[in-house]
Each structure stands twice: as structure tokens, then as C-alpha cells.
PDB file of N, CA and C in Angstrom:
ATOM      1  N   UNK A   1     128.828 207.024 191.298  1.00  0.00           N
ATOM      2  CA  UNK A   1     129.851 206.919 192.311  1.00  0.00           C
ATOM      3  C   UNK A   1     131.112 206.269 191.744  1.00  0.00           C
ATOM      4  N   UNK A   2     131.028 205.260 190.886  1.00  0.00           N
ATOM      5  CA  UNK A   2     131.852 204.735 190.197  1.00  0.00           C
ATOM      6  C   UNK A   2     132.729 205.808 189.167  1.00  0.00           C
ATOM      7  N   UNK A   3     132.490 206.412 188.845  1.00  0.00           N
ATOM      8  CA  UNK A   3     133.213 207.516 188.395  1.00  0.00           C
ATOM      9  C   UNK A   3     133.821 208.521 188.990  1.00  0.00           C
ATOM     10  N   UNK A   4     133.400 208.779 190.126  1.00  0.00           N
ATOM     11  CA  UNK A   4     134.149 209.491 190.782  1.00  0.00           C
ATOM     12  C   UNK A   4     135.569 208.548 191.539  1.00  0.00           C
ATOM     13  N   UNK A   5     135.040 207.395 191.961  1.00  0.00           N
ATOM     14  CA  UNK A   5     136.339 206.416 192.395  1.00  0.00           C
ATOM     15  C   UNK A   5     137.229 206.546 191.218  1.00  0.00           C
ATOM     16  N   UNK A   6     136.878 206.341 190.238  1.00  0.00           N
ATOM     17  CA  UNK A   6     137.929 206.150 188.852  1.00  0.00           C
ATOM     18  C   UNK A   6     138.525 207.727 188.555  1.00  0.00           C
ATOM     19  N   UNK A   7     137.886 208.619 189.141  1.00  0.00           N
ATOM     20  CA  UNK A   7     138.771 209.973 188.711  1.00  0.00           C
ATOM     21  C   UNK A   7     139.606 210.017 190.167  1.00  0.00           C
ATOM     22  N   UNK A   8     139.423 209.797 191.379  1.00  0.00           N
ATOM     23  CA  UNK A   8     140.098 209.750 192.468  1.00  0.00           C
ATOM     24  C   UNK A   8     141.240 208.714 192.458  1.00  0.00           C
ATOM     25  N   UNK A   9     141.006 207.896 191.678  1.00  0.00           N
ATOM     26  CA  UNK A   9     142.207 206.773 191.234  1.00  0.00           C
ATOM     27  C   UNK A   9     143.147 207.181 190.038  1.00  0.00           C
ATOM     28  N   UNK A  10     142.633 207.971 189.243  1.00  0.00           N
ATOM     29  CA  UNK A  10     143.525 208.102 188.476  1.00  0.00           C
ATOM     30  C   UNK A  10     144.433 209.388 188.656  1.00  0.00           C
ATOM     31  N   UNK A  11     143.841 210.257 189.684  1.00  0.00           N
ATOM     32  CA  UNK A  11     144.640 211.601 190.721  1.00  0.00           C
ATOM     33  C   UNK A  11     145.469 210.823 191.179  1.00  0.00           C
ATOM     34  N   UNK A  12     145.468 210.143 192.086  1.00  0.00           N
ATOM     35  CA  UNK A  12     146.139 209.461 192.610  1.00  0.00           C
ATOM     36  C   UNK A  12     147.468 208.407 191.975  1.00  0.00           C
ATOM     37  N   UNK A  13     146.559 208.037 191.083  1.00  0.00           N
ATOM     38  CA  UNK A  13     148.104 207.298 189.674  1.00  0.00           C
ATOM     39  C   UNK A  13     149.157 208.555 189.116  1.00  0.00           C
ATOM     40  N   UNK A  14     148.572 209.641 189.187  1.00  0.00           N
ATOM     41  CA  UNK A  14     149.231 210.874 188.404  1.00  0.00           C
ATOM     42  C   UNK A  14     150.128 211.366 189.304  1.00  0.00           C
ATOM     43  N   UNK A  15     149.241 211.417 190.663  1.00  0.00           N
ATOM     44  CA  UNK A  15     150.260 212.212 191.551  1.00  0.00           C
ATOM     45  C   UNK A  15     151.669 211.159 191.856  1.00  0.00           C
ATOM     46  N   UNK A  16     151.581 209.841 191.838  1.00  0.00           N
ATOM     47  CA  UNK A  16     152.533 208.796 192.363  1.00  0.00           C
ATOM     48  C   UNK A  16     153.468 208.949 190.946  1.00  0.00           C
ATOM     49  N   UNK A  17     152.906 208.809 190.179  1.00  0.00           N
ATOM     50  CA  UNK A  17     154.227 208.982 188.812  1.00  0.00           C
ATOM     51  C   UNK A  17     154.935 210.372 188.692  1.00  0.00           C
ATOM     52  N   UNK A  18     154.314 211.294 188.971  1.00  0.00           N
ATOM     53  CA  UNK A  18     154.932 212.539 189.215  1.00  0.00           C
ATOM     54  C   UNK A  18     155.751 212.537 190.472  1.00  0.00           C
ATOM     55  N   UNK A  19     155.722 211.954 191.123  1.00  0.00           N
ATOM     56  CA  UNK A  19     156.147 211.865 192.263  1.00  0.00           C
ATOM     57  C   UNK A  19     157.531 210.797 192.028  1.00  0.00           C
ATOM     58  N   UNK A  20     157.406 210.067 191.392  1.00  0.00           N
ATOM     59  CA  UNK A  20     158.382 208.681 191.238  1.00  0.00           C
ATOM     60  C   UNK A  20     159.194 209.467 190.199  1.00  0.00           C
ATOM     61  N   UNK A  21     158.642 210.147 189.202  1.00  0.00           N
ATOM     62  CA  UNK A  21     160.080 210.648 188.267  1.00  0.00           C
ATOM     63  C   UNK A  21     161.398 211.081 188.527  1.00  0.00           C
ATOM     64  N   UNK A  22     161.277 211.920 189.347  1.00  0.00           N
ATOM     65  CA  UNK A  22     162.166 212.918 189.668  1.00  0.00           C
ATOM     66  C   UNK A  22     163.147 211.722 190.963  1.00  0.00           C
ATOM     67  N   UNK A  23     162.651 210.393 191.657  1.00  0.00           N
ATOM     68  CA  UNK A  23     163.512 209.416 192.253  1.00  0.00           C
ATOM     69  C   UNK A  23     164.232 208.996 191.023  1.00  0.00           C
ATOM     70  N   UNK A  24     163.483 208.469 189.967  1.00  0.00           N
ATOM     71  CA  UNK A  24     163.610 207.648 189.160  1.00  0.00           C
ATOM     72  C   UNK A  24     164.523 208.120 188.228  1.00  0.00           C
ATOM     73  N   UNK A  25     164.438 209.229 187.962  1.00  0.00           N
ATOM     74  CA  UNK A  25     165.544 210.402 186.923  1.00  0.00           C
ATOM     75  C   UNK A  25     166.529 211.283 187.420  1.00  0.00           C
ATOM     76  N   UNK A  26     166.512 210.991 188.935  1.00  0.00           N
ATOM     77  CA  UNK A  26     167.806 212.438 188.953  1.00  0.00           C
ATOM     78  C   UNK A  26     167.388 213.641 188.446  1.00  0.00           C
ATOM     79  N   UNK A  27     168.810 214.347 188.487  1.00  0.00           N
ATOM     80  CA  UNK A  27     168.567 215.062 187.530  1.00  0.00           C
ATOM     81  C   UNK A  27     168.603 215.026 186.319  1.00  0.00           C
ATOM     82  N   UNK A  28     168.136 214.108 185.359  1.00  0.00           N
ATOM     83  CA  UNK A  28     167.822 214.179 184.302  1.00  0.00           C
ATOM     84  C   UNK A  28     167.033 214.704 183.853  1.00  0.00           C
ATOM     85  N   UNK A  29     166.557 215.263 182.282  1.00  0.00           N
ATOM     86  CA  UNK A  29     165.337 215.444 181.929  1.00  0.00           C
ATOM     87  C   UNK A  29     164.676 214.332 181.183  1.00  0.00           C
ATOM     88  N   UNK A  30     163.449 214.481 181.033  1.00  0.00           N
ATOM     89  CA  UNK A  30     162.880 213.889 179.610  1.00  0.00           C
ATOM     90  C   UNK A  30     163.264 213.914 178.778  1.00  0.00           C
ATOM     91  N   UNK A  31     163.029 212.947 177.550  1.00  0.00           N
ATOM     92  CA  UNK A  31     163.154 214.031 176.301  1.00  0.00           C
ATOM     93  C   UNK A  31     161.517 214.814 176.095  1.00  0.00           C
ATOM     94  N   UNK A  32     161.867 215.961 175.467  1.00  0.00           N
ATOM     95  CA  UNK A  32     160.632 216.851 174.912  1.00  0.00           C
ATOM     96  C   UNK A  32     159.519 216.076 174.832  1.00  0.00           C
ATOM     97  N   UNK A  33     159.407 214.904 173.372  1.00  0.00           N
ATOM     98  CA  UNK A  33     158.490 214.384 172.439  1.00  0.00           C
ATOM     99  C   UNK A  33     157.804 213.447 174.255  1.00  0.00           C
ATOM    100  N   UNK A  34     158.309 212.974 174.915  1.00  0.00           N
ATOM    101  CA  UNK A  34     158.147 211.892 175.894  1.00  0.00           C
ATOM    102  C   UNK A  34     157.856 212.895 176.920  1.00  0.00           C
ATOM    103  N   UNK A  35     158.345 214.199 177.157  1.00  0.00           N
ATOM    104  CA  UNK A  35     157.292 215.148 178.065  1.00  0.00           C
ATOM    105  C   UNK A  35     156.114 215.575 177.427  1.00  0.00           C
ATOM    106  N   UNK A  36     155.731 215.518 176.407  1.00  0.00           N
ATOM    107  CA  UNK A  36     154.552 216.301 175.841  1.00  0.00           C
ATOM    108  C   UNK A  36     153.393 215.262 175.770  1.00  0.00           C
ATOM    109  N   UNK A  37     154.082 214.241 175.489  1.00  0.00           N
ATOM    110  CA  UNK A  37     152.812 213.457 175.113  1.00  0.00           C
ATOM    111  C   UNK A  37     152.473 212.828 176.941  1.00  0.00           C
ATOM    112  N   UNK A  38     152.863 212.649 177.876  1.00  0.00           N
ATOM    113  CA  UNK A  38     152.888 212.825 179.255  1.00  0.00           C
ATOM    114  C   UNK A  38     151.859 213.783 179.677  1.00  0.00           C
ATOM    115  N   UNK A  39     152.074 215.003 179.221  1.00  0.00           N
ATOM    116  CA  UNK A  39     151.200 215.745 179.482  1.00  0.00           C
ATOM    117  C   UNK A  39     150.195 215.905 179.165  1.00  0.00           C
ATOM    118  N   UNK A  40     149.695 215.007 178.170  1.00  0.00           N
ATOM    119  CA  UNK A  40     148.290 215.302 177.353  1.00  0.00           C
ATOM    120  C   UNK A  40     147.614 213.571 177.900  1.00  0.00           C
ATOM    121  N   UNK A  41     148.304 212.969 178.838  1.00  0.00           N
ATOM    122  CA  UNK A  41     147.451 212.039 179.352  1.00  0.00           C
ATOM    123  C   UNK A  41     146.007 212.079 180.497  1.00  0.00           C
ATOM    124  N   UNK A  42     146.335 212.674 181.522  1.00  0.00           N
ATOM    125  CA  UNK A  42     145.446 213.534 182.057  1.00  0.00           C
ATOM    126  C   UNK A  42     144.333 214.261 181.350  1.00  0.00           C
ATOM    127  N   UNK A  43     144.131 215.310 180.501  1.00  0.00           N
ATOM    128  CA  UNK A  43     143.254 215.466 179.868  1.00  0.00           C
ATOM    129  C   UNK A  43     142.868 214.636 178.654  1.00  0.00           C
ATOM    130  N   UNK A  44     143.192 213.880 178.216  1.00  0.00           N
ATOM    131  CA  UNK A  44     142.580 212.327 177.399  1.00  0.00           C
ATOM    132  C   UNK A  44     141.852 211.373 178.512  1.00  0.00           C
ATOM    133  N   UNK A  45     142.349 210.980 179.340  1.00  0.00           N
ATOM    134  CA  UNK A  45     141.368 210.627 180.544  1.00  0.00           C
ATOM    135  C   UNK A  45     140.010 211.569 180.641  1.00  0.00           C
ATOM    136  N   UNK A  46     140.409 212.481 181.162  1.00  0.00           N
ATOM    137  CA  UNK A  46     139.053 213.066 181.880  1.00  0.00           C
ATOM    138  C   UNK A  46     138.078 213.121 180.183  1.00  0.00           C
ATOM    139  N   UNK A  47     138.811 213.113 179.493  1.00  0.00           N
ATOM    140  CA  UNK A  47     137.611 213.459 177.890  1.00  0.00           C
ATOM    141  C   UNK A  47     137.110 212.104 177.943  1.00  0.00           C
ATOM    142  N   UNK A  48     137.337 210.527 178.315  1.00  0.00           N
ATOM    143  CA  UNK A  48     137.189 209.622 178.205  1.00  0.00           C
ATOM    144  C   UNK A  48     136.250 209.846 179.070  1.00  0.00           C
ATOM    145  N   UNK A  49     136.304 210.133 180.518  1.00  0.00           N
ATOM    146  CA  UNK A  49     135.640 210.004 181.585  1.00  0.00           C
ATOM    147  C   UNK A  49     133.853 210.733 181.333  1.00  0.00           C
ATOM    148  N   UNK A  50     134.249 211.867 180.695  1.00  0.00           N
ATOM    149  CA  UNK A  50     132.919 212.324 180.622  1.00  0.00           C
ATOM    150  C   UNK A  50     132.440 212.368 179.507  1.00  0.00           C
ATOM    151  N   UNK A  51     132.833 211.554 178.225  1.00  0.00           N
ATOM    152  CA  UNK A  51     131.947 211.192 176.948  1.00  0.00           C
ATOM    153  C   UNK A  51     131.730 209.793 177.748  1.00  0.00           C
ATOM    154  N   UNK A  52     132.094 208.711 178.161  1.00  0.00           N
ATOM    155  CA  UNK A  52     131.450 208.275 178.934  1.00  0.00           C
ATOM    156  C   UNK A  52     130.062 208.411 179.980  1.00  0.00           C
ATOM    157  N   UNK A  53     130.546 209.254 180.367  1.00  0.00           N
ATOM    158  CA  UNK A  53     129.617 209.902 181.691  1.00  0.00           C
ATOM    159  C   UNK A  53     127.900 210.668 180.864  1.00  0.00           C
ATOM    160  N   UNK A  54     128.327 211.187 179.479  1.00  0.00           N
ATOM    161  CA  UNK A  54     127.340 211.836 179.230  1.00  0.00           C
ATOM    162  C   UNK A  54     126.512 210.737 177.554  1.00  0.00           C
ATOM    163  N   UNK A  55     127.072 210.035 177.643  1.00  0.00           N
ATOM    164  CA  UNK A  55     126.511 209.049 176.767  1.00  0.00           C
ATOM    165  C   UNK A  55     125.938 207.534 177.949  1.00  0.00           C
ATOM    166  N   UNK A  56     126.285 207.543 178.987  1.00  0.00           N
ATOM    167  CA  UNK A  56     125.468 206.655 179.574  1.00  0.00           C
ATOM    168  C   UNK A  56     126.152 205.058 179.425  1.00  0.00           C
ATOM    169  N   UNK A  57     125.368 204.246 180.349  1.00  0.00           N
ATOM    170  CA  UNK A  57     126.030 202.724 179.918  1.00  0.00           C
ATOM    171  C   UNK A  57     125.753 202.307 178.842  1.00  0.00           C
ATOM    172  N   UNK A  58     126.587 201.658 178.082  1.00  0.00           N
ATOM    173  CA  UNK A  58     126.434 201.164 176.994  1.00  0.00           C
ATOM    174  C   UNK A  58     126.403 202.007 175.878  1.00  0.00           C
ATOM    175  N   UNK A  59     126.561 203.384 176.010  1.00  0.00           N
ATOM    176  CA  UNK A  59     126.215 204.556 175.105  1.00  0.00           C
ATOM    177  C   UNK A  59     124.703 204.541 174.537  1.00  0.00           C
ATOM    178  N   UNK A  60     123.918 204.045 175.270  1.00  0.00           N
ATOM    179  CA  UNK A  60     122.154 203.843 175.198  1.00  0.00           C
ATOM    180  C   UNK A  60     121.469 205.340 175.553  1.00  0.00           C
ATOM    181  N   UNK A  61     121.786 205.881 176.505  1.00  0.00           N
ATOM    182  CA  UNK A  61     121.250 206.995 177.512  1.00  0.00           C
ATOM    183  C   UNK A  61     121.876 208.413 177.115  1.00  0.00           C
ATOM    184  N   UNK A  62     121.855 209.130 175.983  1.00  0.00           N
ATOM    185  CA  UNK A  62     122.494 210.421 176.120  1.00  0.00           C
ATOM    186  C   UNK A  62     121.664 211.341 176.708  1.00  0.00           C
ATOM    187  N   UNK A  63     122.089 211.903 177.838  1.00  0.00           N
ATOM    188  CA  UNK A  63     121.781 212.756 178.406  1.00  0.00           C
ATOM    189  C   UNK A  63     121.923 214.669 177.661  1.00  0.00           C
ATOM    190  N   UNK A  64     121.003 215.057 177.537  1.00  0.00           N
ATOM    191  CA  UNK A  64     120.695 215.894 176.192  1.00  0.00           C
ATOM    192  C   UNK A  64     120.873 217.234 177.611  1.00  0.00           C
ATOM    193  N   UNK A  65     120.515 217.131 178.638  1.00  0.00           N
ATOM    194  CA  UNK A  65     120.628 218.142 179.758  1.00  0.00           C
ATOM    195  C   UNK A  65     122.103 218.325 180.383  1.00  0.00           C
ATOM    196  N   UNK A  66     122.713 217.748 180.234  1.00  0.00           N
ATOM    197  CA  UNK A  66     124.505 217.354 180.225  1.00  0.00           C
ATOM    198  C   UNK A  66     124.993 217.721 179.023  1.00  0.00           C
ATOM    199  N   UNK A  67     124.456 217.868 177.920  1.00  0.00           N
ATOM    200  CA  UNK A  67     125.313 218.181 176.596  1.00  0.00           C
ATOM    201  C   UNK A  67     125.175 219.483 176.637  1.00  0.00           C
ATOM    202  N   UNK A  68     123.880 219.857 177.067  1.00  0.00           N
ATOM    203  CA  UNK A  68     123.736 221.422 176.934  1.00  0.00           C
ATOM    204  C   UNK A  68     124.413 221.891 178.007  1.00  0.00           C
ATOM    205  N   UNK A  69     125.096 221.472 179.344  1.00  0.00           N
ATOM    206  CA  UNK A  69     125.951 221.996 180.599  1.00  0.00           C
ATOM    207  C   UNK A  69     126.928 221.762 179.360  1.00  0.00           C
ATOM    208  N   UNK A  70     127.724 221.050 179.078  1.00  0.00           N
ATOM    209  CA  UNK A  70     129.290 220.724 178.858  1.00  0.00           C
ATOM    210  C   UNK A  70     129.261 221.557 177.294  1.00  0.00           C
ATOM    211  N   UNK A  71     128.490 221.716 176.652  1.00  0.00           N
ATOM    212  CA  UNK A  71     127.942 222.766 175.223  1.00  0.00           C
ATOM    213  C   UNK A  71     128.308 224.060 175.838  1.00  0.00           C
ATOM    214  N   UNK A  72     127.511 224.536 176.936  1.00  0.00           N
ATOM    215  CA  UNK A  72     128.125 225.624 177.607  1.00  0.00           C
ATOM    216  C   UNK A  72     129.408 226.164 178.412  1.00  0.00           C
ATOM    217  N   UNK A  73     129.890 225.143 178.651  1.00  0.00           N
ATOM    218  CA  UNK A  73     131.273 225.017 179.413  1.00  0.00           C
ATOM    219  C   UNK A  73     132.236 225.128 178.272  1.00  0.00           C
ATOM    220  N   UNK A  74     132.201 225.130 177.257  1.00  0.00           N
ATOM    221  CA  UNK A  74     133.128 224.811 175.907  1.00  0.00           C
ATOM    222  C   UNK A  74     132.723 226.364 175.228  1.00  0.00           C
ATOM    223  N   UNK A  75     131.535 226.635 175.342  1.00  0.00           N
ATOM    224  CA  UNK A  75     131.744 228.075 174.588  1.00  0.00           C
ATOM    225  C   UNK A  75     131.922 229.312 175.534  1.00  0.00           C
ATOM    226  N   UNK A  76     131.550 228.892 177.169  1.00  0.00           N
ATOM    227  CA  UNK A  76     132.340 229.563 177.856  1.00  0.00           C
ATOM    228  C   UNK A  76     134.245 229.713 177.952  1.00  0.00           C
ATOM    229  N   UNK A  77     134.475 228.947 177.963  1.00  0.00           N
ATOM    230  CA  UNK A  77     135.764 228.588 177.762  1.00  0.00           C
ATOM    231  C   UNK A  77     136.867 229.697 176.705  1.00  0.00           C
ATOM    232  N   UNK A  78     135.922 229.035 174.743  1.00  0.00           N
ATOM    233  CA  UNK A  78     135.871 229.581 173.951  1.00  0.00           C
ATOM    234  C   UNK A  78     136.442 231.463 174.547  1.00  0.00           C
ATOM    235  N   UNK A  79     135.385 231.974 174.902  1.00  0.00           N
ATOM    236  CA  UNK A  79     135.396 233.188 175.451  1.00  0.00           C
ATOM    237  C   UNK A  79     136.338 233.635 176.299  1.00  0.00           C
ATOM    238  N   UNK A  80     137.184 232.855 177.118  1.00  0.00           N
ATOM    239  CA  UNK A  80     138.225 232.869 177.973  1.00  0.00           C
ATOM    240  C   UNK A  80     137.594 233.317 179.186  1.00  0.00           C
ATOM    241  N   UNK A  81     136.664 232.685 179.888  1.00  0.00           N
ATOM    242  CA  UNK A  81     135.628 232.495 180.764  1.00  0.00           C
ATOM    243  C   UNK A  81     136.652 232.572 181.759  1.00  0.00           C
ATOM    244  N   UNK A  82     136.600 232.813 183.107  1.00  0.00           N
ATOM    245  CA  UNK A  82     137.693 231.916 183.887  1.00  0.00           C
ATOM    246  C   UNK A  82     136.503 230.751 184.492  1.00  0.00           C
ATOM    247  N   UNK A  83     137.879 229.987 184.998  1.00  0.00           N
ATOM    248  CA  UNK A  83     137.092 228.459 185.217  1.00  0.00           C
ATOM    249  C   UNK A  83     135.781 228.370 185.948  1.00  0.00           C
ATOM    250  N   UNK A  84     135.992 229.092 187.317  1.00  0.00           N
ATOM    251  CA  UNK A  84     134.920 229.575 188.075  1.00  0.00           C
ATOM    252  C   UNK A  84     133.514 229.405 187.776  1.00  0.00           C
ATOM    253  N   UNK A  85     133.650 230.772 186.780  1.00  0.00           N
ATOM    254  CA  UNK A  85     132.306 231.037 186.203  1.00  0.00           C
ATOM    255  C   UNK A  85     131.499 229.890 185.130  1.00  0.00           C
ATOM    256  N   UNK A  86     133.002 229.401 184.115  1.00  0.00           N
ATOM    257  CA  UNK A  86     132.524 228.517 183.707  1.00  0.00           C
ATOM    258  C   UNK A  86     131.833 227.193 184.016  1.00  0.00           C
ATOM    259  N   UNK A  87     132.323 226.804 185.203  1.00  0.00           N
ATOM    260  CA  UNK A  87     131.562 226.273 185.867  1.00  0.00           C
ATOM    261  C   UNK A  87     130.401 226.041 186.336  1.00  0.00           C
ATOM    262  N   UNK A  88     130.320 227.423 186.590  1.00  0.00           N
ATOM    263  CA  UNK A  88     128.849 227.720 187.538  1.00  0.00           C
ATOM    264  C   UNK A  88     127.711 227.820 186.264  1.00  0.00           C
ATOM    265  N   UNK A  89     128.701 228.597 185.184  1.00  0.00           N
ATOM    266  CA  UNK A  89     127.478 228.672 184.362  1.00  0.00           C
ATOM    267  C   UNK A  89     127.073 227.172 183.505  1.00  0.00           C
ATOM    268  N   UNK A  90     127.941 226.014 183.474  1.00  0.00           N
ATOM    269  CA  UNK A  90     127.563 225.011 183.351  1.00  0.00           C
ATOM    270  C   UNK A  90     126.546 224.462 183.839  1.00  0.00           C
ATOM    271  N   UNK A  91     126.804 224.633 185.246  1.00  0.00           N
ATOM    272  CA  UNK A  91     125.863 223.971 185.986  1.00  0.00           C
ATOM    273  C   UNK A  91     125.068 224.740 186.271  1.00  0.00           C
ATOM    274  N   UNK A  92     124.779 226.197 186.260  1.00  0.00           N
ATOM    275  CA  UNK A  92     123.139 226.547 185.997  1.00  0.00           C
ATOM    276  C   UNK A  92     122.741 226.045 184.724  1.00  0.00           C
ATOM    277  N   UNK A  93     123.123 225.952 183.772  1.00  0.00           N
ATOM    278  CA  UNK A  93     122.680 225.510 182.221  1.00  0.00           C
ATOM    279  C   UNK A  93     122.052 224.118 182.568  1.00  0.00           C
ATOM    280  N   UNK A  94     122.283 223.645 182.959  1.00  0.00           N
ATOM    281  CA  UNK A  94     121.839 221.765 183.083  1.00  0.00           C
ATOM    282  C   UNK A  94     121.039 221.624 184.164  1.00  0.00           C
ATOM    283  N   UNK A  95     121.342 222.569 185.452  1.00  0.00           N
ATOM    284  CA  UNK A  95     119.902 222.666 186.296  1.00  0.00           C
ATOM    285  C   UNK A  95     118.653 223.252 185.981  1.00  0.00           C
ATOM    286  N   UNK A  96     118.840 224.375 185.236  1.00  0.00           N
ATOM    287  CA  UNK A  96     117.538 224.822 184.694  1.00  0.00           C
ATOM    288  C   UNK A  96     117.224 224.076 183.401  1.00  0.00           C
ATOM    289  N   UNK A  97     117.258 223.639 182.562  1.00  0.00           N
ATOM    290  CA  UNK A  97     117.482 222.029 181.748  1.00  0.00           C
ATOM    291  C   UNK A  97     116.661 221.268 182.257  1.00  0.00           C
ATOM    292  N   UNK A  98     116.709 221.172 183.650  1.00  0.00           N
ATOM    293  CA  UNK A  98     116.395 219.601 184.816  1.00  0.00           C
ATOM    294  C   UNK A  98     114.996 219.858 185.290  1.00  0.00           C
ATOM    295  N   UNK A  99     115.392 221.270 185.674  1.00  0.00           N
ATOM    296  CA  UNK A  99     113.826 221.957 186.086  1.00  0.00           C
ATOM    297  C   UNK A  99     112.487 222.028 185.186  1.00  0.00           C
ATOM    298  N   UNK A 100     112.902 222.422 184.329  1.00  0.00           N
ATOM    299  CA  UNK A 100     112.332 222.763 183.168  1.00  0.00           C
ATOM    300  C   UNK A 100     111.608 221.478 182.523  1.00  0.00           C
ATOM    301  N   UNK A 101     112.497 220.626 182.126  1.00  0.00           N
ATOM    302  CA  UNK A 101     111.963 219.462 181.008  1.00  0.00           C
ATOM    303  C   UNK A 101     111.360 218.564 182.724  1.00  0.00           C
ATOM    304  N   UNK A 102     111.981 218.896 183.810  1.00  0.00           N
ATOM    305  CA  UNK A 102     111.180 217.892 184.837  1.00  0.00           C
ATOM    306  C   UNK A 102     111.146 216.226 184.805  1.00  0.00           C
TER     307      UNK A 102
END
């Protein structure tokens, strides 16, 4: 549950700074180097969030039924999956995983 508060908090930090720029700047722009690296904050989070999430507290617990969902989500991807499917086929990959090893 704690992870989901921390991804709902950090939506929420993203949407308020996106939101504050454009008060805060006029019409100004960025510069480039200071828009790009902006943009690659959001997905550095969520990579934090779920090597976290799939290594466990303390990084003690790797979850080997989660590597094989997010293993599959990455070579779906690879393939130019759309998200959807990739999804779904994630998460059949790690439910039958769950079923299986029991």
C-alpha cells in the first residue's frame, strides 16, 4: 500500500510542477538540456519504484514470479507490443508463475 501512496504522491508532485511552470515562466521556454533531463524524471522514479518493489525490503526477498511478469513486459515492449497487451501479458506471466509454483 505504501507504494502505491508514493506513486500517487509523486503524480501528484508532477502534475503541480507542470502546472506551476507555465505561472512561473510566461511565455518563456526552457532551455533544451533543462527540458530533457525534466523529462526523464518520471520514468527514473517509477524504475526506482519497482526495482524496489521487486527486490523486496531490504533487497532480502526477490520475487523471481515478478521478474518473470516485468522480463515479459520488456520483451513485449521490445516487440512494439501496445501497452494494453503488454500488460495483460505481464500479468498473466506472474499469475500463472503464482499458480503454478503455489
Amino acid at each position: 500500500m505504501t507504494l502505491w501512496i508514493a506513486i500517487g504522491a509523486i503524480a501528484l508532485i508532477s502534475f503541480a510542477f507542470k502546472a506551476a511552470g507555465p505561472a512561473v515562466l510566461g511565455g518563456r521556454q526552457l532551455p533544451a538540456r533543462t527540458r530533457s533531463v525534466l523529462a526523464l524524471v518520471a520514468p527514473a522514479l517509477l524504475a526506482g519504484f519497482i526495482v524496489t518493489a521487486l527486490a523486496g525490503p531490504g533487497w532480502s526477498a526477490l520475487d523471481l514470479t515478478l521478474l518473470a511478469g516485468l522480463s515479459t513486459a520488456v520483451v513485449l515492449r521490445h516487440y512494439r507490443a501496445p501497452m494494453p497487451v503488454t500488460l495483460l501479458g505481464a500479468v498473466a506471466v506472474t499469475a500463472l508463475l503464482r499458480l503454478w509454483t503455489g
